[in-house]
Protein backbone atom coordinates (compact mmCIF):
# COMPACT_ATOMS: atom_id res chain seq x y z
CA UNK A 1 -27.51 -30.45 128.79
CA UNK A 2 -24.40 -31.52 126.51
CA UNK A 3 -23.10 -35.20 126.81
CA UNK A 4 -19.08 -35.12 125.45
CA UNK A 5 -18.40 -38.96 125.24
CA UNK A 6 -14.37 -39.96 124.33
CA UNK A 7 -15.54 -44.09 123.54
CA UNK A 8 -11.69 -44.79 123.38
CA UNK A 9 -10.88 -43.51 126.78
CA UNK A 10 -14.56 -45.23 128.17
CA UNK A 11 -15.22 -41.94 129.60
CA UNK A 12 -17.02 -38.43 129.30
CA UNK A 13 -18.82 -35.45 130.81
CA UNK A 14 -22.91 -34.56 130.91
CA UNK A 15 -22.34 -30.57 131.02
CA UNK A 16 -25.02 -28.23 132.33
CA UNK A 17 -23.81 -25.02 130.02
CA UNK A 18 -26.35 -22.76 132.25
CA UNK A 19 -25.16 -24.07 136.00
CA UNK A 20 -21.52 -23.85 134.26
CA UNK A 21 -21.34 -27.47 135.98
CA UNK A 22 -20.65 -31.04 135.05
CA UNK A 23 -20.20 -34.71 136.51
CA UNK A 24 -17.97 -37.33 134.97
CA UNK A 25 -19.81 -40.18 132.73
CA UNK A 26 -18.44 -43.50 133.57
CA UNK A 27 -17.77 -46.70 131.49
CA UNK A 28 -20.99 -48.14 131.96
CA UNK A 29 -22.84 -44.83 130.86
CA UNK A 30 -20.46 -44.36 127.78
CA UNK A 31 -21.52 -47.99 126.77
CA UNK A 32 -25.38 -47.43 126.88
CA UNK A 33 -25.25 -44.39 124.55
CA UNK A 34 -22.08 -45.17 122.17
CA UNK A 35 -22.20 -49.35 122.54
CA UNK A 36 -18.84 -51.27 121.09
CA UNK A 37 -20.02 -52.67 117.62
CA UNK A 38 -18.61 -56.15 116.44
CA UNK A 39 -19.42 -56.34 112.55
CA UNK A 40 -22.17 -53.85 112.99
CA UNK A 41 -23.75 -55.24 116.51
CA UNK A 42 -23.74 -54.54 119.73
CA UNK A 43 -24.60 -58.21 120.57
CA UNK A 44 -20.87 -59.32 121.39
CA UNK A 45 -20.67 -56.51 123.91
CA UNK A 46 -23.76 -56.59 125.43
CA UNK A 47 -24.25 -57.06 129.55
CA UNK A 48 -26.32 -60.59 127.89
CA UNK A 49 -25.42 -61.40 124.25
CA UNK A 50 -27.97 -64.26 124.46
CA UNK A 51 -30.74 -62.07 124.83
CA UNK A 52 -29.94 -59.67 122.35
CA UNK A 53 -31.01 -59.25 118.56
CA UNK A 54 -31.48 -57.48 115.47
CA UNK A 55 -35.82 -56.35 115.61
CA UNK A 56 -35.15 -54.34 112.13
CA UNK A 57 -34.35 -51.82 109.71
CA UNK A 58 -35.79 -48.27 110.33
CA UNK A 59 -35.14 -44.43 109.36
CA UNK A 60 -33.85 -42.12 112.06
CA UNK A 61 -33.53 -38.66 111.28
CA UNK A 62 -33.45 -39.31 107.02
CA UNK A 63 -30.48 -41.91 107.90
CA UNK A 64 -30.64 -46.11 107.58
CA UNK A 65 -30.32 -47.42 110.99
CA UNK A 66 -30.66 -50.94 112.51
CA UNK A 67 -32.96 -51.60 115.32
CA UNK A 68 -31.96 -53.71 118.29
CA UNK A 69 -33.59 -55.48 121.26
CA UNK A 70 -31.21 -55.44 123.96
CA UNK A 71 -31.62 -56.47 127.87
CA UNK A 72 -29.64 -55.19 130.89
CA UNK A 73 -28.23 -56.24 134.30
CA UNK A 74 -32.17 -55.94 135.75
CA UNK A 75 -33.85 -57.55 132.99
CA UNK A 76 -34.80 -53.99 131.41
CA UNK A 77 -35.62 -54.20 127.45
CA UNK A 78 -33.55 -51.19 126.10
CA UNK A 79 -33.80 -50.54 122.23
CA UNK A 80 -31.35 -49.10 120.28
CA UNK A 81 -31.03 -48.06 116.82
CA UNK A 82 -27.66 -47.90 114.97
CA UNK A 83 -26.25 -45.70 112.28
CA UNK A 84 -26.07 -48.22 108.99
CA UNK A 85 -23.04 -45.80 107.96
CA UNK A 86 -21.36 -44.48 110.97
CA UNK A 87 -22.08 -47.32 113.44
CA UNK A 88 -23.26 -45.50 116.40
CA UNK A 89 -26.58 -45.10 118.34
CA UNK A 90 -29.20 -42.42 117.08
CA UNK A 91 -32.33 -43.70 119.28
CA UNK A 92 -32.05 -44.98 122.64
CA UNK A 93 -35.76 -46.39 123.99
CA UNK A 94 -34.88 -47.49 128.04
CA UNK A 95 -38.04 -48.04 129.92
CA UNK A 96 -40.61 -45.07 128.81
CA UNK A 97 -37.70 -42.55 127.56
CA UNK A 98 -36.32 -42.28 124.39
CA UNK A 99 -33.32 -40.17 123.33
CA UNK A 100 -32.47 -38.95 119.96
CA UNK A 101 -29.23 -38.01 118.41
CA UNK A 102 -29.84 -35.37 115.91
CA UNK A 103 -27.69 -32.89 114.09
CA UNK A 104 -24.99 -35.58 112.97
CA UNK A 105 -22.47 -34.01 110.89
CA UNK A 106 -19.51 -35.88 109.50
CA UNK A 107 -16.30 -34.53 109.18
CA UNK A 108 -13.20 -33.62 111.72
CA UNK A 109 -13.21 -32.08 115.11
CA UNK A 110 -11.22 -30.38 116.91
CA UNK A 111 -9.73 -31.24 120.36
CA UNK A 112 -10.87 -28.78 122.29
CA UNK A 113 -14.14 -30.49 121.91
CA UNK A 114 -13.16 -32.72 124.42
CA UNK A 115 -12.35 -30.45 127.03
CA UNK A 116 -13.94 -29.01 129.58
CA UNK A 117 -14.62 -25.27 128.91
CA UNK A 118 -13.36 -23.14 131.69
CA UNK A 119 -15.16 -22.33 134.68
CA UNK A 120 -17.21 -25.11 135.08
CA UNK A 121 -17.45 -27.23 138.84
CA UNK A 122 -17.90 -30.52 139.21
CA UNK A 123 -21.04 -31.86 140.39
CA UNK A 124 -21.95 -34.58 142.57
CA UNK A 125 -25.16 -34.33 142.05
CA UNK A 126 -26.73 -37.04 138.88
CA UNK A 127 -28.82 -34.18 137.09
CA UNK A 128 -27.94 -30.71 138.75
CA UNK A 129 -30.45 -29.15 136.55
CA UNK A 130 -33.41 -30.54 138.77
């Protein structure tokens, strides 16, 4: 499974590279992996600033990150570490799953990253891998 987020556009793809298939990624979903930071938090932008905050400072994968305590639309604790440097999410915790960006590397990429590669369908279905 590849998730291809563009943050700018509030929009993206999760890509099943075996099923050559893929369903869009809306706003919402964009903002749980890739939040909007305000002076390094994603308080401001948060579905209830009030009831989030900063738990601490951790290592994720050899890099600084801030840990935060975060609470959605159905009162569900979601923790999220960001990037000290880059300002994005490496560790998602929602409920009893936790996701993991690894690999970062800095540096330019090209557009055709953010296109779909050819052949793929569109799915309807939410995970077409299952």
């Amino acid at each position: 499974m590849v998730d291809v987020y563009m943050v700018g556009e509030k929009k993206g793809w999760r890509m099943f590279p075996k099923l050559k298939q893929y369903f869009d990624i809306g706003e919402k979903q964009v903002w749980t992996y890739l939040p909007t930071m305000t002076d390094g938090s994603p308080c401001p932008a948060s579905e209830h600033p009030s009831a989030c905050k900063m738990v601490g400072k951790e290592n994720i994968g050899g890099r600084p990150a801030t840990k935060w305590e975060l609470v959605n639309q159905h009162g569900v604790h979601i923790y999220l570490w960001t990037d000290d440097k880059l300002g994005v999410a490496v560790r998602w915790h929602i409920e009893n799953v936790t996701y993991d960006l690894t690999g970062i590397h800095e540096g330019a990429v090209p557009d055709s990253m953010f296109e779909l590669p050819l052949g793929y369908s569109k799915s309807n279905m939410l995970n077409p891998a299952r």
